[in-house]
PDB file of N, CA and C in Angstrom:
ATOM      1  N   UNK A   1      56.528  22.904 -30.592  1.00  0.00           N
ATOM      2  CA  UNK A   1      56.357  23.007 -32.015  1.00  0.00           C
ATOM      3  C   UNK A   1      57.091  21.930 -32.793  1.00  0.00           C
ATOM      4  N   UNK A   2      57.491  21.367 -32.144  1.00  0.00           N
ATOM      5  CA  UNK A   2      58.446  19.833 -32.817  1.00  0.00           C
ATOM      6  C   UNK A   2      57.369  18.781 -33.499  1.00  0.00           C
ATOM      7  N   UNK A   3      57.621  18.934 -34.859  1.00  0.00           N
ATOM      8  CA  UNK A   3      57.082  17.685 -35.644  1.00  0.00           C
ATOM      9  C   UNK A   3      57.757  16.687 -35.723  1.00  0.00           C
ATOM     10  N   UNK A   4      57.084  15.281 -36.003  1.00  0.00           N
ATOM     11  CA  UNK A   4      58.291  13.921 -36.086  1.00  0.00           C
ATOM     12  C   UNK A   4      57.235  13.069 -37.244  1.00  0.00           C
ATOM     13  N   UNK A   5      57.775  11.824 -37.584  1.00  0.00           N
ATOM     14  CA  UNK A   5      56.695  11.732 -38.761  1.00  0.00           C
ATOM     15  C   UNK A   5      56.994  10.312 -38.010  1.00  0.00           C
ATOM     16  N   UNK A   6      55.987   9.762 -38.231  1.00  0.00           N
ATOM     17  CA  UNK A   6      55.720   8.064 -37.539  1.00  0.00           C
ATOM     18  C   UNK A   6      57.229   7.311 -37.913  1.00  0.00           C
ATOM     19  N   UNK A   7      57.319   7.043 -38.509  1.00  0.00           N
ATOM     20  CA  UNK A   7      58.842   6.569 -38.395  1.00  0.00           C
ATOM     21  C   UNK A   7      59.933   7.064 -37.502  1.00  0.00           C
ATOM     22  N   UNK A   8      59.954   8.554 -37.540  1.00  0.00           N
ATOM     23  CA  UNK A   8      60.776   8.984 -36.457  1.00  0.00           C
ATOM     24  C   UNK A   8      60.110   8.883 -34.853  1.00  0.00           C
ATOM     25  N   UNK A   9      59.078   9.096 -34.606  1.00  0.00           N
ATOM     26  CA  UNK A   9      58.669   8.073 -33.724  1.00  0.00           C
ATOM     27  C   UNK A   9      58.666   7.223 -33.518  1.00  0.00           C
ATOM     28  N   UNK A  10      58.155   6.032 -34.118  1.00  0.00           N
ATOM     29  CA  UNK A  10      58.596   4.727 -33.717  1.00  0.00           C
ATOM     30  C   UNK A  10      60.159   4.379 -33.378  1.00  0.00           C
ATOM     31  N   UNK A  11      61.024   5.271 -34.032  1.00  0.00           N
ATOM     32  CA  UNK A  11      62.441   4.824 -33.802  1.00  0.00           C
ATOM     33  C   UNK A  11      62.414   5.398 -32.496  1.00  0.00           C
ATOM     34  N   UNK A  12      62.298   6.439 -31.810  1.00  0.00           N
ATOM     35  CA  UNK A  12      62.031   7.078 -30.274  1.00  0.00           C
ATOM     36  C   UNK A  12      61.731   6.396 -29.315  1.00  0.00           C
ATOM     37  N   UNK A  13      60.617   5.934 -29.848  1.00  0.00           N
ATOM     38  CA  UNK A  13      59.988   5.069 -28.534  1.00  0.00           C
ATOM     39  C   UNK A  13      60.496   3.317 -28.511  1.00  0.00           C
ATOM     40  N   UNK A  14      61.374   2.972 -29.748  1.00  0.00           N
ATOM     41  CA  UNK A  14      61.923   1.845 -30.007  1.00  0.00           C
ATOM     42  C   UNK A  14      63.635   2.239 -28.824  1.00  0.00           C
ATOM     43  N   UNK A  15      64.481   2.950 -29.094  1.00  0.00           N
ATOM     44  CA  UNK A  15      65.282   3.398 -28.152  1.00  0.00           C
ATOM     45  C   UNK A  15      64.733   3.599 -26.796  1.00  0.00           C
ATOM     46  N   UNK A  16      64.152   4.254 -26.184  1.00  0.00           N
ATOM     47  CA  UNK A  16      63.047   4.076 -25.492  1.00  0.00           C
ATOM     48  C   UNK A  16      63.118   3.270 -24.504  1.00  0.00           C
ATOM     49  N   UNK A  17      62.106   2.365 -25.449  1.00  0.00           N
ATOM     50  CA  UNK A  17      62.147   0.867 -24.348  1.00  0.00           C
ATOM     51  C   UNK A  17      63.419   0.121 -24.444  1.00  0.00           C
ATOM     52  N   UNK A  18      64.501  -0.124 -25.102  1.00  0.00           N
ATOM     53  CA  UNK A  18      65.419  -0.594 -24.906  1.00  0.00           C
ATOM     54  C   UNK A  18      66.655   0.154 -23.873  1.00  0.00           C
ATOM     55  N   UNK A  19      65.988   1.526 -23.637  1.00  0.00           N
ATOM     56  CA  UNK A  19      67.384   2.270 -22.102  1.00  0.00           C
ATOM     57  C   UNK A  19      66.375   1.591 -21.164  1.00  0.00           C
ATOM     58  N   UNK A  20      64.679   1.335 -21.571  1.00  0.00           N
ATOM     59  CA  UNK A  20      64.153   0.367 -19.796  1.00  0.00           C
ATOM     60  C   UNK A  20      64.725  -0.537 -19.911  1.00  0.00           C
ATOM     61  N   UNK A  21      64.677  -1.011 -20.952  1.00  0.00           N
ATOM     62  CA  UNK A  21      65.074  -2.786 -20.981  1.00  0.00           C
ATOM     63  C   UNK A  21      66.225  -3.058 -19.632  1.00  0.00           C
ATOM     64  N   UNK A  22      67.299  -2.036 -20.465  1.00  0.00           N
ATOM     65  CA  UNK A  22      68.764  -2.723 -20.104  1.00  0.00           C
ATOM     66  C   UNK A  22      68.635  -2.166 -18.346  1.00  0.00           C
ATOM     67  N   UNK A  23      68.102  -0.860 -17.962  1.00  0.00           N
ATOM     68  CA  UNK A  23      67.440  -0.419 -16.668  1.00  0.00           C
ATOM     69  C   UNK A  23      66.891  -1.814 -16.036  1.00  0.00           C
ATOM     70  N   UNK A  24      66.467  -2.460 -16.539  1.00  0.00           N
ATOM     71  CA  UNK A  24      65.857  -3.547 -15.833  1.00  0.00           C
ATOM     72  C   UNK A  24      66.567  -4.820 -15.732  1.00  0.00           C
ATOM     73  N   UNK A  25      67.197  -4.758 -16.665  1.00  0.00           N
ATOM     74  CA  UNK A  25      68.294  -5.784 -16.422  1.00  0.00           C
ATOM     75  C   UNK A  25      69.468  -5.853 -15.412  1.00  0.00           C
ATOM     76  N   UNK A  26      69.946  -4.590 -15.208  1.00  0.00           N
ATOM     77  CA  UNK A  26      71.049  -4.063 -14.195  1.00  0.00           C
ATOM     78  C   UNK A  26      70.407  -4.882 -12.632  1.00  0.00           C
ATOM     79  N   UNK A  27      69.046  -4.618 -12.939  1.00  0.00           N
ATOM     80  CA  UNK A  27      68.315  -5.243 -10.995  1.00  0.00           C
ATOM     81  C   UNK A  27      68.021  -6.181 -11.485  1.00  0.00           C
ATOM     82  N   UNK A  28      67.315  -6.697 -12.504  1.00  0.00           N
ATOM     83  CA  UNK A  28      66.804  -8.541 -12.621  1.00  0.00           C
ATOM     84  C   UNK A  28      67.709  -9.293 -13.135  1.00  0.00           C
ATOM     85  N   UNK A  29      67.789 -10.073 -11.716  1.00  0.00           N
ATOM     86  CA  UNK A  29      69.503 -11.376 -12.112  1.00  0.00           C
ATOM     87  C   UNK A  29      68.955 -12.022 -12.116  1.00  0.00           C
ATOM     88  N   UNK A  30      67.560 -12.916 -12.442  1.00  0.00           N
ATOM     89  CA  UNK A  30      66.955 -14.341 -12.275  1.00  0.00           C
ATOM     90  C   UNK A  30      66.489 -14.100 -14.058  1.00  0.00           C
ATOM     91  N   UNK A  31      67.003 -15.359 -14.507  1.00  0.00           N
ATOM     92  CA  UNK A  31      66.574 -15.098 -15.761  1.00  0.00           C
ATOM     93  C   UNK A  31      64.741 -15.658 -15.905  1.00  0.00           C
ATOM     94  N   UNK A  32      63.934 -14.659 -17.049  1.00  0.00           N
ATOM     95  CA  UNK A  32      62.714 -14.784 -16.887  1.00  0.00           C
ATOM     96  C   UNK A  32      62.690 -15.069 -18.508  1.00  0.00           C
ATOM     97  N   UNK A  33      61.264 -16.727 -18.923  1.00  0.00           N
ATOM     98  CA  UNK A  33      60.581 -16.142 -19.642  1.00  0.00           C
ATOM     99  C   UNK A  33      60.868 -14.981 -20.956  1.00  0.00           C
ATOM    100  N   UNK A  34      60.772 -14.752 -22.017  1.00  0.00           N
ATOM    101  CA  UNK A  34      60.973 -13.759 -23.116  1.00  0.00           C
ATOM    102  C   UNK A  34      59.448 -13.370 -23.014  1.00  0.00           C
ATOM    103  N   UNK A  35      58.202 -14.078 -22.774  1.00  0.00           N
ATOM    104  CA  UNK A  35      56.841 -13.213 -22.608  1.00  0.00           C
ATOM    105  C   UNK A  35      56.929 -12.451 -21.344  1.00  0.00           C
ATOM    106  N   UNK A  36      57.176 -12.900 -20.407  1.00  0.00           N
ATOM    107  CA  UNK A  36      57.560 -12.212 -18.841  1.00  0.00           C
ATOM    108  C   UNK A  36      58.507 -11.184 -19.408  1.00  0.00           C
ATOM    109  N   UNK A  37      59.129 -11.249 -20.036  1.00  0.00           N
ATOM    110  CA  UNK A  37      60.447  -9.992 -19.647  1.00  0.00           C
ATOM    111  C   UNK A  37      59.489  -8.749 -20.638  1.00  0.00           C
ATOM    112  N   UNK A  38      58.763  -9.349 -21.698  1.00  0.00           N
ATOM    113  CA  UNK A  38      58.286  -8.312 -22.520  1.00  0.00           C
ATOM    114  C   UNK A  38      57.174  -7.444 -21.634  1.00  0.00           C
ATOM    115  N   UNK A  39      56.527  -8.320 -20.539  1.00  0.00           N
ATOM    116  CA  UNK A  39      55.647  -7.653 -20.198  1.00  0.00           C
ATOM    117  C   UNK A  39      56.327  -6.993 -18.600  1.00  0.00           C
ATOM    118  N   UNK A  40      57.464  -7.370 -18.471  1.00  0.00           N
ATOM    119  CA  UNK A  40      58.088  -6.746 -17.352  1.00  0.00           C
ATOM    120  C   UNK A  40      58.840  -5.485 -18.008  1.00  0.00           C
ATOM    121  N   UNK A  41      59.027  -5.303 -19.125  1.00  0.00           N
ATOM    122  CA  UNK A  41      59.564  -3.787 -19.738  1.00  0.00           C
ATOM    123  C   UNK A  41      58.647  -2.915 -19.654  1.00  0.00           C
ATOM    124  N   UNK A  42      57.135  -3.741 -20.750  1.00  0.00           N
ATOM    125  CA  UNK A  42      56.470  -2.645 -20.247  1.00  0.00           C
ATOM    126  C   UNK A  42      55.982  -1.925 -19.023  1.00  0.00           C
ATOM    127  N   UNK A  43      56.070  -2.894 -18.531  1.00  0.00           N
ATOM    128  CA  UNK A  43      55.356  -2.301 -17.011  1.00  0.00           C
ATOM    129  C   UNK A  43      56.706  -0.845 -16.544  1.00  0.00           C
ATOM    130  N   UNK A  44      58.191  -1.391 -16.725  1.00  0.00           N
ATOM    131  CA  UNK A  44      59.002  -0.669 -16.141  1.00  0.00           C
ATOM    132  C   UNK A  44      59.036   0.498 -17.058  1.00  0.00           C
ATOM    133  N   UNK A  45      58.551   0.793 -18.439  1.00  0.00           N
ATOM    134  CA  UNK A  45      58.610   2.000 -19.116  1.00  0.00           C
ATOM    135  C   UNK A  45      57.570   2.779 -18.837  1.00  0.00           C
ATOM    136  N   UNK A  46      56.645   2.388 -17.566  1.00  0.00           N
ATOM    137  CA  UNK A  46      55.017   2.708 -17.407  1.00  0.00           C
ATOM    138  C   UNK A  46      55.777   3.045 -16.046  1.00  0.00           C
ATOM    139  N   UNK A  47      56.345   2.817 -15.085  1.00  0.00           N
ATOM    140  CA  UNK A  47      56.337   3.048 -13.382  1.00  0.00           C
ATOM    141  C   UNK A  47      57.721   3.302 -13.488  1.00  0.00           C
ATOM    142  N   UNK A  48      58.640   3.450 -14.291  1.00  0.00           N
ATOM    143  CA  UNK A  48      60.379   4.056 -14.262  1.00  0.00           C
ATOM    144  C   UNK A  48      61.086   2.679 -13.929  1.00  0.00           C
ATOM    145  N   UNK A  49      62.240   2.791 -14.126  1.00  0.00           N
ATOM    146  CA  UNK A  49      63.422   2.205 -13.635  1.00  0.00           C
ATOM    147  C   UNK A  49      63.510   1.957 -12.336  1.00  0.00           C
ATOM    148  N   UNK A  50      63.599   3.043 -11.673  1.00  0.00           N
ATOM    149  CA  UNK A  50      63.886   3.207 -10.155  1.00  0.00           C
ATOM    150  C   UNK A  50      62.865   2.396  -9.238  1.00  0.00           C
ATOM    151  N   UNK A  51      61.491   2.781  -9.662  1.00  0.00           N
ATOM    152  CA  UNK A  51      60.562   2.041  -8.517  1.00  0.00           C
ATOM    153  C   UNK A  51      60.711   0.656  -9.472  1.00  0.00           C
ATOM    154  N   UNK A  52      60.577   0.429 -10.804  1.00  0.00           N
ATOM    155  CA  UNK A  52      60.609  -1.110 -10.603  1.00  0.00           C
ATOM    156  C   UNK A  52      61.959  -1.967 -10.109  1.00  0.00           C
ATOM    157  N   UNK A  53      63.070  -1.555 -10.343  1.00  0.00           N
ATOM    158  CA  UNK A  53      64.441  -2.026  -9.203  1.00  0.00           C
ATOM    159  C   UNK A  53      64.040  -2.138  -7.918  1.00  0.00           C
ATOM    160  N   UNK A  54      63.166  -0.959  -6.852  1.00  0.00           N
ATOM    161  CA  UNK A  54      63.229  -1.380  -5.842  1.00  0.00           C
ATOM    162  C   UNK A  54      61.892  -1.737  -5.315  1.00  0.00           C
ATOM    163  N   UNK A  55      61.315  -2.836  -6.254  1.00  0.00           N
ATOM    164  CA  UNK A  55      59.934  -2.996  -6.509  1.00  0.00           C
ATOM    165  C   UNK A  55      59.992  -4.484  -5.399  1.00  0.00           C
ATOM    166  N   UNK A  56      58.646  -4.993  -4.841  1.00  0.00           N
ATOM    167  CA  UNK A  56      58.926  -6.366  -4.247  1.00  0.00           C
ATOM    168  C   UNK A  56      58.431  -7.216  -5.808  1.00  0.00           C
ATOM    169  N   UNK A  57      58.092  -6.908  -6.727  1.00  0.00           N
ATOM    170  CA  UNK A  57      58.284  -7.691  -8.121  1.00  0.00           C
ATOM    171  C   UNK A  57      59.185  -8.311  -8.452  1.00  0.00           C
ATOM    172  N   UNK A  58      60.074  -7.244  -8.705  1.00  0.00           N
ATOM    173  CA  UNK A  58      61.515  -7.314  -9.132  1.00  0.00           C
ATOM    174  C   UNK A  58      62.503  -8.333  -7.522  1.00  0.00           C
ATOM    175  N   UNK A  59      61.830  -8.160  -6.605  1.00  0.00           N
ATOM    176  CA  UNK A  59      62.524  -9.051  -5.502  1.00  0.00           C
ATOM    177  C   UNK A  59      62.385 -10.499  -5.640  1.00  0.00           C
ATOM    178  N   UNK A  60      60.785 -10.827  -6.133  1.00  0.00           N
ATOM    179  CA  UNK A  60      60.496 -11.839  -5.866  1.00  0.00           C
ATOM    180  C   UNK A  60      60.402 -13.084  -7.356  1.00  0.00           C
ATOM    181  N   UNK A  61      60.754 -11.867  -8.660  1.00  0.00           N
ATOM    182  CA  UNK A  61      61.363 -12.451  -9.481  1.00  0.00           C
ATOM    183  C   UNK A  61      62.559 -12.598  -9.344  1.00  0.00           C
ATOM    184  N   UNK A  62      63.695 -12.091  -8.703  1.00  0.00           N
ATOM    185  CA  UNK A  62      64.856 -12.452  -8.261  1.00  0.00           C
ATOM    186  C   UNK A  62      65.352 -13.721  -7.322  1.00  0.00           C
ATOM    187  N   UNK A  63      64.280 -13.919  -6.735  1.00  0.00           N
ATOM    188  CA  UNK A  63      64.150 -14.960  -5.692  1.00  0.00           C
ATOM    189  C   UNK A  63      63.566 -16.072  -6.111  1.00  0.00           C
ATOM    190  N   UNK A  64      63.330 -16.147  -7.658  1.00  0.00           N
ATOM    191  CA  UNK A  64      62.581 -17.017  -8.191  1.00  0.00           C
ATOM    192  C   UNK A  64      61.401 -17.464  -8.342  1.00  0.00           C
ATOM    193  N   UNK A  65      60.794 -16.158  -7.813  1.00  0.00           N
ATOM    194  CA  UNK A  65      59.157 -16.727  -7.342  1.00  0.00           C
ATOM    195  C   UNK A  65      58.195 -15.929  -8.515  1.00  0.00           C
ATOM    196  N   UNK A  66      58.660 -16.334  -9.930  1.00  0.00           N
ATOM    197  CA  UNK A  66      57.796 -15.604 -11.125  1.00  0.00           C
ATOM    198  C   UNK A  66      56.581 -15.500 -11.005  1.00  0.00           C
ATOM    199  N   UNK A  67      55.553 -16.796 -10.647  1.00  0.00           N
ATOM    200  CA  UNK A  67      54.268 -16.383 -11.045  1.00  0.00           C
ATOM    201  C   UNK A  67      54.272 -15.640  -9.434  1.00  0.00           C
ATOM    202  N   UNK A  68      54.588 -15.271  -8.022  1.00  0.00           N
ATOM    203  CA  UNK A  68      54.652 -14.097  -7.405  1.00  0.00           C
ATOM    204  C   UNK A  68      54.475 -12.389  -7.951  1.00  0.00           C
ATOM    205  N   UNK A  69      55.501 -12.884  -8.746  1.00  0.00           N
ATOM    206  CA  UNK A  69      55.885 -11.307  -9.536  1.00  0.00           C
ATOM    207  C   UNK A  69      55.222 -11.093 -10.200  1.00  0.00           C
ATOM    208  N   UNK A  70      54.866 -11.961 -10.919  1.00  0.00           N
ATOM    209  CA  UNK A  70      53.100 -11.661 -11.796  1.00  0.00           C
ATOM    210  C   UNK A  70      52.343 -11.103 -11.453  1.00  0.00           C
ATOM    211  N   UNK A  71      52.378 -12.229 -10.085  1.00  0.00           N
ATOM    212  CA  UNK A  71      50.819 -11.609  -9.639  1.00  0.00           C
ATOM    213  C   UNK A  71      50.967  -9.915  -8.795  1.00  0.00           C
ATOM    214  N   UNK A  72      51.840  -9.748  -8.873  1.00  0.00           N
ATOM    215  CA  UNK A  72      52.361  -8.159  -8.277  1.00  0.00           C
ATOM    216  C   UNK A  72      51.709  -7.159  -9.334  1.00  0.00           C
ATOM    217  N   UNK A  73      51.990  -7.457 -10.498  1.00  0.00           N
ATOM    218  CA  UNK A  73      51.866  -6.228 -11.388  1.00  0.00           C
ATOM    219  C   UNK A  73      50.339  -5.808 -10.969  1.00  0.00           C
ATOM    220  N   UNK A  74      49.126  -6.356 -10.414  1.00  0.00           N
ATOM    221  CA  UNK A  74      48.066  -5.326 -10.941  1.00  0.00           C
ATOM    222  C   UNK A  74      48.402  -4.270  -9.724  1.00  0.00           C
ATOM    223  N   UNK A  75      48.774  -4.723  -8.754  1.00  0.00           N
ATOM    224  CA  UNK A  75      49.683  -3.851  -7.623  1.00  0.00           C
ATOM    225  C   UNK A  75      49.773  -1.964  -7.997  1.00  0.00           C
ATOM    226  N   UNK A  76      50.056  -2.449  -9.392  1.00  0.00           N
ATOM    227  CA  UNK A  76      50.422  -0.749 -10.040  1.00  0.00           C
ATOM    228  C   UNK A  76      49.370  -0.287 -10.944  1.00  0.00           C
ATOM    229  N   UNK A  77      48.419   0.244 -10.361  1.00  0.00           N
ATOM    230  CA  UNK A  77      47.576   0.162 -10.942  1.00  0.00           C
ATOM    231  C   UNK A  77      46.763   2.294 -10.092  1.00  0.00           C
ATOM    232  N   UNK A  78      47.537   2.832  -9.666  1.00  0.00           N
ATOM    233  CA  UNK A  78      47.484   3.979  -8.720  1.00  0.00           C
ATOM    234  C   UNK A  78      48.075   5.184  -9.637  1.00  0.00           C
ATOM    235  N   UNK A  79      47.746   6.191 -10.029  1.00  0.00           N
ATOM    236  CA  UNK A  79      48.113   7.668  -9.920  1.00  0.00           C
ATOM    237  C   UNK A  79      48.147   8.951  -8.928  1.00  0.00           C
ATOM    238  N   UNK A  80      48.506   9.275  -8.318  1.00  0.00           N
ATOM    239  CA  UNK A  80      48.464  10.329  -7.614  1.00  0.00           C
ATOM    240  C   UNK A  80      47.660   9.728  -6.409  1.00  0.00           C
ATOM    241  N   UNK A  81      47.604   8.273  -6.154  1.00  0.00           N
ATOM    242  CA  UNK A  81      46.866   7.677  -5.168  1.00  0.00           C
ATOM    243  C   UNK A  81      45.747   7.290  -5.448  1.00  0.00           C
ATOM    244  N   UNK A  82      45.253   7.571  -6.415  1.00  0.00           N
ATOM    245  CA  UNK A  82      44.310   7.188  -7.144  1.00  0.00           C
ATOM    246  C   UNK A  82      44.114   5.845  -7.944  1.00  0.00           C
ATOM    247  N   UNK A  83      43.295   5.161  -8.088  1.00  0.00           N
ATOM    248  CA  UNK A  83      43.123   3.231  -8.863  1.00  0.00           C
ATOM    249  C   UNK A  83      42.762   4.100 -10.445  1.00  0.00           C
ATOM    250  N   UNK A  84      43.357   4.398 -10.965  1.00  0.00           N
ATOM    251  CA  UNK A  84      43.045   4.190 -12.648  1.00  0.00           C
ATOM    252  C   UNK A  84      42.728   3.303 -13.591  1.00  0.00           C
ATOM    253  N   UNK A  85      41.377   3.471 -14.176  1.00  0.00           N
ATOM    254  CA  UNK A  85      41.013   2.277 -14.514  1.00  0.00           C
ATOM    255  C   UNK A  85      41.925   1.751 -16.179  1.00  0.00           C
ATOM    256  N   UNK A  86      42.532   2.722 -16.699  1.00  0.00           N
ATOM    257  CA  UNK A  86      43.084   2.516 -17.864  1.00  0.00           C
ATOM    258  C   UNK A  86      44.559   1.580 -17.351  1.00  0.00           C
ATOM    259  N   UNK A  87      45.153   1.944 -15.814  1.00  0.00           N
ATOM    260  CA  UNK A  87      46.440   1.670 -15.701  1.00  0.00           C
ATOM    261  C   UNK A  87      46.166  -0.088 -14.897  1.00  0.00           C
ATOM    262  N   UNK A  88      44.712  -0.189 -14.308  1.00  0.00           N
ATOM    263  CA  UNK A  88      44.484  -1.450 -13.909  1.00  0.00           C
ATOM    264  C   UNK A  88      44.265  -2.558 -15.174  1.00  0.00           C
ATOM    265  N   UNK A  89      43.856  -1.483 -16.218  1.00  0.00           N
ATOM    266  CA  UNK A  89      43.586  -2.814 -17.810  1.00  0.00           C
ATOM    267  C   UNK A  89      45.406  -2.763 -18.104  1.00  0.00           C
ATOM    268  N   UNK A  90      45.925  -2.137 -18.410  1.00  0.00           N
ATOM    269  CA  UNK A  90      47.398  -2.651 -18.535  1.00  0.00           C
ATOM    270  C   UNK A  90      47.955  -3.313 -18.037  1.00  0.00           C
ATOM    271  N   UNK A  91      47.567  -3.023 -16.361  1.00  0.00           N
ATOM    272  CA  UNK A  91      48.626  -4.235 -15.361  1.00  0.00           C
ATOM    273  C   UNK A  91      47.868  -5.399 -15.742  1.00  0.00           C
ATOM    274  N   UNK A  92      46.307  -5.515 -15.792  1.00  0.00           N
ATOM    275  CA  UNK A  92      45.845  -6.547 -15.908  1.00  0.00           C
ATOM    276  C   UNK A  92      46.330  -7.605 -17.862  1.00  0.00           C
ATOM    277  N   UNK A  93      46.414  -6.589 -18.630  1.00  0.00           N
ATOM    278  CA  UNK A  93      46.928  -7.213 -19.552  1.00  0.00           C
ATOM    279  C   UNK A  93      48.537  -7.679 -19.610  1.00  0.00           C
ATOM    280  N   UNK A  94      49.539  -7.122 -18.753  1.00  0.00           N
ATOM    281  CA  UNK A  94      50.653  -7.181 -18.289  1.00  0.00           C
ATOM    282  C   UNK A  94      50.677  -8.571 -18.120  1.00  0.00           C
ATOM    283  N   UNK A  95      49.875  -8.615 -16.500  1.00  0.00           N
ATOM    284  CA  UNK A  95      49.905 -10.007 -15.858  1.00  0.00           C
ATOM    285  C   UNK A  95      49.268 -11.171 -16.628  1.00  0.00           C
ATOM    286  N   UNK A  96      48.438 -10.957 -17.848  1.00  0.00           N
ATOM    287  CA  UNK A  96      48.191 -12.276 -18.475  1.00  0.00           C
ATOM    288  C   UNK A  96      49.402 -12.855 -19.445  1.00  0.00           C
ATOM    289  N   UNK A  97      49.912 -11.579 -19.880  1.00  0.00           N
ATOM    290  CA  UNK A  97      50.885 -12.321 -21.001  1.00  0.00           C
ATOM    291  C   UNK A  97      52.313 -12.733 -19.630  1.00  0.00           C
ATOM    292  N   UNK A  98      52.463 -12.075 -18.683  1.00  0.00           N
ATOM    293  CA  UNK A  98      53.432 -12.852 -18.019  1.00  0.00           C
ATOM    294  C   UNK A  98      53.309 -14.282 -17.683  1.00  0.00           C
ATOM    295  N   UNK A  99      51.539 -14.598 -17.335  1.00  0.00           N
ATOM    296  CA  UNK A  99      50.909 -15.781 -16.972  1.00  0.00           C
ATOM    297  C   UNK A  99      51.547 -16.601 -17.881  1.00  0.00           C
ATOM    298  N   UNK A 100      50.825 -16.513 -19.089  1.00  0.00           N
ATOM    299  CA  UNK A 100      51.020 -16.800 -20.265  1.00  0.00           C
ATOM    300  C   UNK A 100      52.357 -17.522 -20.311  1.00  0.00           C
ATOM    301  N   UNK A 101      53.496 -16.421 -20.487  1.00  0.00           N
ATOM    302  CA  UNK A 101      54.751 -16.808 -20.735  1.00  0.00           C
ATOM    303  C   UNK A 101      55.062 -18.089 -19.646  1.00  0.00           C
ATOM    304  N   UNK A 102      54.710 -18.000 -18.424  1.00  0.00           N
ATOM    305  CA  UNK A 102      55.632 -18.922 -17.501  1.00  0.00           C
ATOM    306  C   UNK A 102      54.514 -20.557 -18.145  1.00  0.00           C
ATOM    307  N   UNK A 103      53.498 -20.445 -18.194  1.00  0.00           N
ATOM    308  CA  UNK A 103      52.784 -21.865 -18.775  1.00  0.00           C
ATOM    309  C   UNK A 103      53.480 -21.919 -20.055  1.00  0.00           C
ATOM    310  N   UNK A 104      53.833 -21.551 -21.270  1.00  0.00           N
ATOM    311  CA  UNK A 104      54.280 -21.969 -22.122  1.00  0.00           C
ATOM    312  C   UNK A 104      55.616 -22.278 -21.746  1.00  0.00           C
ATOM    313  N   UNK A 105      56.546 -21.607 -21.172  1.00  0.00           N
ATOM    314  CA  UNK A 105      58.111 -22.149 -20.481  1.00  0.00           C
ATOM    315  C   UNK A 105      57.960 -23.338 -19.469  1.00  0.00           C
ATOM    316  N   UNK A 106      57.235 -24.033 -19.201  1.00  0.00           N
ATOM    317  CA  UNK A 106      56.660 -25.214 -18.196  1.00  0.00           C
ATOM    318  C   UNK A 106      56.467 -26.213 -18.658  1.00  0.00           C
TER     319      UNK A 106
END
């Protein structure tokens, strides 16, 4: 029965993504990109903290191998074992703006 009025939402989901953010920062020591990192939050506020830390994404952006890790995200693209087609257009929009980011940082 909890009402919130768009402002108090947006402030929610603004806190939110900033406990993934810093969640993601604790495991990613290779600095990335500001389009990469935006689209590496979302992905981690979409699949948790935990699996993206012990993600081979998160390894192989660590290891320096960004457009690797890119190309990982459509990877997550499964529910309950299942290919979702709403969660394959996200990874797939994920991985363009990461694209994105590493050609404009180049």
């Amino acid at each position: 029965g909890d009402r919130y009025s768009k402002a108090e939402c947006d402030a929610m989901l603004a806190r939110e993504i900033l406990a993934y953010e810093a969640a993601l920062d604790r495991c990613l020591t290779h600095p990335v990109p500001v389009g990469m990192k935006i689209a590496l939050v979302s992905w981690t506020y979409n699949v948790g903290a935990g699996a993206a830390c012990k993600s081979t994404l998160v390894r192989k952006a660590n290891a320096g191998d960004l457009t690797g890790a890119c190309n990982e995200l459509p990877r997550w693209n499964r529910a309950g074992g299942r290919v979702i087609r709403g969660l394959s257009n996200r990874r797939g929009a994920e991985r363009a703006m990461c694209h994105a980011a590493l050609k404009e940082a180049a």
